[in-house]
Structure formats: C-alpha cells, structure tokens
C-alpha atoms as a PDB file:
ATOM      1  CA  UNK A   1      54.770  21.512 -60.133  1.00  0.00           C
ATOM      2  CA  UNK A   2      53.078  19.319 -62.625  1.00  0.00           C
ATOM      3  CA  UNK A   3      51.827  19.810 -65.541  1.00  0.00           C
ATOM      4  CA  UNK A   4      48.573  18.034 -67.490  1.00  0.00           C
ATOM      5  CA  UNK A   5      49.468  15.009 -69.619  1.00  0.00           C
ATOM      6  CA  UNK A   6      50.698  17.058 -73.503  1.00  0.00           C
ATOM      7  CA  UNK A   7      52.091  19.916 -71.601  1.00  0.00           C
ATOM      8  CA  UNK A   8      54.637  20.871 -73.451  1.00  0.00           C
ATOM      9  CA  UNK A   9      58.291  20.253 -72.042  1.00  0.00           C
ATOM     10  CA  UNK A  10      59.637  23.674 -72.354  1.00  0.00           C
ATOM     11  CA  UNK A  11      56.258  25.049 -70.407  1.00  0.00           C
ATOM     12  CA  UNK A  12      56.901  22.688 -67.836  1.00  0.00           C
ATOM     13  CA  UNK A  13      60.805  23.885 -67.593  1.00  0.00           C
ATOM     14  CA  UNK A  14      59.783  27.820 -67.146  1.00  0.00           C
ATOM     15  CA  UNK A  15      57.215  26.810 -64.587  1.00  0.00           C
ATOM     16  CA  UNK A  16      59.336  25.233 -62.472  1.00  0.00           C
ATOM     17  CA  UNK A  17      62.732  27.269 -63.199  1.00  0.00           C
ATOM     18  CA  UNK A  18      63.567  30.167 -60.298  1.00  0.00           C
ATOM     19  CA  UNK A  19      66.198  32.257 -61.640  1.00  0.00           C
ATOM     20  CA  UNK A  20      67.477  34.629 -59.176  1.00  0.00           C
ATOM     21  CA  UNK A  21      70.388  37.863 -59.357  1.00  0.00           C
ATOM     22  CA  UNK A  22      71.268  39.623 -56.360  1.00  0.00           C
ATOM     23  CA  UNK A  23      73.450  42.704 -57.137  1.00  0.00           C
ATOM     24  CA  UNK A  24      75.397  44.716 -54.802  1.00  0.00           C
ATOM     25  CA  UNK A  25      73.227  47.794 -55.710  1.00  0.00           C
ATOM     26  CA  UNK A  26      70.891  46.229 -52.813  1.00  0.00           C
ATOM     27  CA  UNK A  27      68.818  45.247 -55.931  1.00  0.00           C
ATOM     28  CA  UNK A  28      67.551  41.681 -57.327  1.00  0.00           C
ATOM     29  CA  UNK A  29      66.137  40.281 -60.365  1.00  0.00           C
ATOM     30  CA  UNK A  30      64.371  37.428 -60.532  1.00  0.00           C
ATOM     31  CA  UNK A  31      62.217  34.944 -62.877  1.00  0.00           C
ATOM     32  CA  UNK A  32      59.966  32.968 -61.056  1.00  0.00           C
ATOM     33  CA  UNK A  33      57.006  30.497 -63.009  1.00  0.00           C
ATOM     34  CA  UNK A  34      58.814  32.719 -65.750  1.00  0.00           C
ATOM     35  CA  UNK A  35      57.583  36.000 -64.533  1.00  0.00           C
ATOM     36  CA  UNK A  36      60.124  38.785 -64.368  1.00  0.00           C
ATOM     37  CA  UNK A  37      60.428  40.567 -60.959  1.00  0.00           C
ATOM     38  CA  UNK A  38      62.947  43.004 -59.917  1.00  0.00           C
ATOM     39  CA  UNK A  39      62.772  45.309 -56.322  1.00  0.00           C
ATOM     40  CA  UNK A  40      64.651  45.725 -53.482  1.00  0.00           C
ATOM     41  CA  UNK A  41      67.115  42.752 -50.928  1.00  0.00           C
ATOM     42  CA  UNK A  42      67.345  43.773 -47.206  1.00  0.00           C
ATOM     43  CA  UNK A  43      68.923  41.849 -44.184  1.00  0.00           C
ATOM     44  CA  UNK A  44      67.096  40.917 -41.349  1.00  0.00           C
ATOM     45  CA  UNK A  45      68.654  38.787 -39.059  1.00  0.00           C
ATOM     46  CA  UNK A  46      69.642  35.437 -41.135  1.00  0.00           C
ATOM     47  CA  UNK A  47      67.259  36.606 -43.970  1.00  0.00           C
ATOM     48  CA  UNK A  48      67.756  38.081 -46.953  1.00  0.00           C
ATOM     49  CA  UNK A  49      64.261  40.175 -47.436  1.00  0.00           C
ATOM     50  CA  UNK A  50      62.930  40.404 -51.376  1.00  0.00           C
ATOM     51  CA  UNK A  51      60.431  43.228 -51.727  1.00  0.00           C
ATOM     52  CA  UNK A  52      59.054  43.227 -55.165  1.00  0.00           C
ATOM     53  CA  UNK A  53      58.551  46.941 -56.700  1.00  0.00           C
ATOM     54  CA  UNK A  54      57.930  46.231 -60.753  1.00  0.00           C
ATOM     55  CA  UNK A  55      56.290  42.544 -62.194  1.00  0.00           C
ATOM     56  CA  UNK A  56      57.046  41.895 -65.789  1.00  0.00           C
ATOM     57  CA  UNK A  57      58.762  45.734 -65.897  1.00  0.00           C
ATOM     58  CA  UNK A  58      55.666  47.852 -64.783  1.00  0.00           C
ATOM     59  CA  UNK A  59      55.425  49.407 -60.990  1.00  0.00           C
ATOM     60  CA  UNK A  60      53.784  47.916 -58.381  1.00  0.00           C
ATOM     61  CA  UNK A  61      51.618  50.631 -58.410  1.00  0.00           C
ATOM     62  CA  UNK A  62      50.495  50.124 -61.960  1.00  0.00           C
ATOM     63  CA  UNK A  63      49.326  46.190 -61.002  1.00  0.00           C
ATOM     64  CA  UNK A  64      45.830  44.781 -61.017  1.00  0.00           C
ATOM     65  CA  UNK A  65      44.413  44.550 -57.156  1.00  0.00           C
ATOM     66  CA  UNK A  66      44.763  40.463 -57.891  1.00  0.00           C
ATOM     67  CA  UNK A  67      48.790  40.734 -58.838  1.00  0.00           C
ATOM     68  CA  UNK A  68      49.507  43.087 -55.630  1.00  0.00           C
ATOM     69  CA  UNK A  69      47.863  40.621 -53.436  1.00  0.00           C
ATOM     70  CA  UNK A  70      49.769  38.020 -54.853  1.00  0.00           C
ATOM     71  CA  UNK A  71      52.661  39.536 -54.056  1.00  0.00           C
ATOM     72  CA  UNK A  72      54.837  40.098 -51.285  1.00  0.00           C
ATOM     73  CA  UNK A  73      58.004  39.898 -49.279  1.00  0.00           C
ATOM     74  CA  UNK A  74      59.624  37.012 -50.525  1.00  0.00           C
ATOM     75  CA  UNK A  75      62.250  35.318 -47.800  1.00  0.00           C
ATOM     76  CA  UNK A  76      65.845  33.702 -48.985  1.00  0.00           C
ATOM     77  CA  UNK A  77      67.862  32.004 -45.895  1.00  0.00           C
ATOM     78  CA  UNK A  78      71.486  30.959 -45.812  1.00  0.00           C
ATOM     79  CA  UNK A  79      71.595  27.233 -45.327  1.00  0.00           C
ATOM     80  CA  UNK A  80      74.630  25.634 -43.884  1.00  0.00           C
ATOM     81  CA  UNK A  81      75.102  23.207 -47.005  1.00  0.00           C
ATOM     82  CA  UNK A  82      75.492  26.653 -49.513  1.00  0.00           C
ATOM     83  CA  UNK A  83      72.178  25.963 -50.435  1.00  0.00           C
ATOM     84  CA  UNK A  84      69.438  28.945 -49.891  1.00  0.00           C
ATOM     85  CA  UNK A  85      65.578  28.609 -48.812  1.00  0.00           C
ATOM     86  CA  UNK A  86      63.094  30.525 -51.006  1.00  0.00           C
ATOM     87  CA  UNK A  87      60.367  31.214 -49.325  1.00  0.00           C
ATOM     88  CA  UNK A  88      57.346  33.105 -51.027  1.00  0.00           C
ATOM     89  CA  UNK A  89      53.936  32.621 -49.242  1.00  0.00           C
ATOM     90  CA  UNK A  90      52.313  34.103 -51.894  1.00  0.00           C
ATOM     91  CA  UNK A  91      53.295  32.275 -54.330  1.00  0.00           C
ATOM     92  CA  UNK A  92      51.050  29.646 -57.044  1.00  0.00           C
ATOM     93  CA  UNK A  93      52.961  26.977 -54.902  1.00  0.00           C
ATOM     94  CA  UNK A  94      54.414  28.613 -51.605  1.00  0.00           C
ATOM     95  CA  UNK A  95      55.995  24.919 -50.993  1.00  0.00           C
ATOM     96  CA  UNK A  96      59.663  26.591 -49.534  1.00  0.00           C
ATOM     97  CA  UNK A  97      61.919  25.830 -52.493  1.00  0.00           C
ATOM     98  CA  UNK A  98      66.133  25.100 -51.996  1.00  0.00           C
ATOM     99  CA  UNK A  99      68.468  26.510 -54.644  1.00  0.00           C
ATOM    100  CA  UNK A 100      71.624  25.363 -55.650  1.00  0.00           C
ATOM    101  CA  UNK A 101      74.155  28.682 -56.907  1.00  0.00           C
ATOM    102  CA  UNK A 102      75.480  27.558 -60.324  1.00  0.00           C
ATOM    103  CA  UNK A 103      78.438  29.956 -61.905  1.00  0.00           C
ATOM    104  CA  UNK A 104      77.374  31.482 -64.957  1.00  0.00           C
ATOM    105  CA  UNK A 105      79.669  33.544 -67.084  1.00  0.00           C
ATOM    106  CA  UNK A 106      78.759  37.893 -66.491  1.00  0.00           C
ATOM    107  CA  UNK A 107      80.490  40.381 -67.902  1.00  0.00           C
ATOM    108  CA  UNK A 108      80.198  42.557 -64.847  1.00  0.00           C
ATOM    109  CA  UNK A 109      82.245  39.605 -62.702  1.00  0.00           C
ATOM    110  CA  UNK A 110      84.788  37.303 -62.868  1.00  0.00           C
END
C-alpha cells in the first residue's frame, strides 16, 4: 500500500508489515496494518483456516458491527517455493499477499 506524499516512514512500515505466529496450541497471533489479532488455525484440505476471535485483545463479541464485518476467515496456503499465500478478503487491501518465514530467536524454540 501507499501512503500520501509526508507519510511518515515508520507508518508506512506497520501498514504494510504482516507479522504472523502459529503455535501448536492450534492458536495464531498475528499483526496485520499493525492491528493485533489472535483466534483459532484449522486445516482444510491445503489450507490453513485463520478464524479471528479477539482484535486488538477484546472478543469478537465485544466489536463494533463495522470491525465484525470486516472480519473473517482469513486463508494461508502452502506454496511449493516455502513461501505461504495470505489471503484475507476482508481485508483494507484483500490483494493475496506471499510471505517469506524468517527465523527469529523464541525462547519457547530452538
């Protein structure tokens, strides 16, 4: 995405940073346009299934009407090249967006 001429760099970074954490609870976190989201992954087929249950740390339930209808299932698929497809039709931008996995040091792995 881009931003107006004078947007500030670091705006422009968190817009167009996805950070996403899968954990073997079956749960994910993720940071999208530098929203927190955190819910549930499920497998269908070749897809990895993101249903989002809490949006900056409150409940779906607790969200404005305009927030839960810009939300929903969000799909991730396996790519032959290691790479995964985000796709969030709901999204600002629902352009389908590749991600690259880059190690980062965790204390819960190795």
């Amino acid at each position: 995405m881009k931003g107006s001429p004078g947007t500030a760099p670091y705006v422009m970074f968190t817009i167009n940073t996805i950070k996403l954490e899968i954990m073997p609870n079956g749960r994910f976190a993720l940071q999208d346009m530098g929203v927190p989201k955190s819910g549930n992954v499920s497998v269908q087929g070749d897809k990895a299934i993101l249903t989002v249950t809490q949006v900056a740390g409150k409940s779906m339930e607790l969200q404005s009407v305009a927030t839960k209808d810009s939300t929903g299932p969000i799909e991730i698929t396996g790519q032959p090249d290691q790479t995964l497809i985000y796709s969030d039709p709901k999204a600002m931008d629902p352009s389908p967006v590749r991600l690259k996995r880059i190690a980062t040091a965790s204390p819960s792995r190795p």
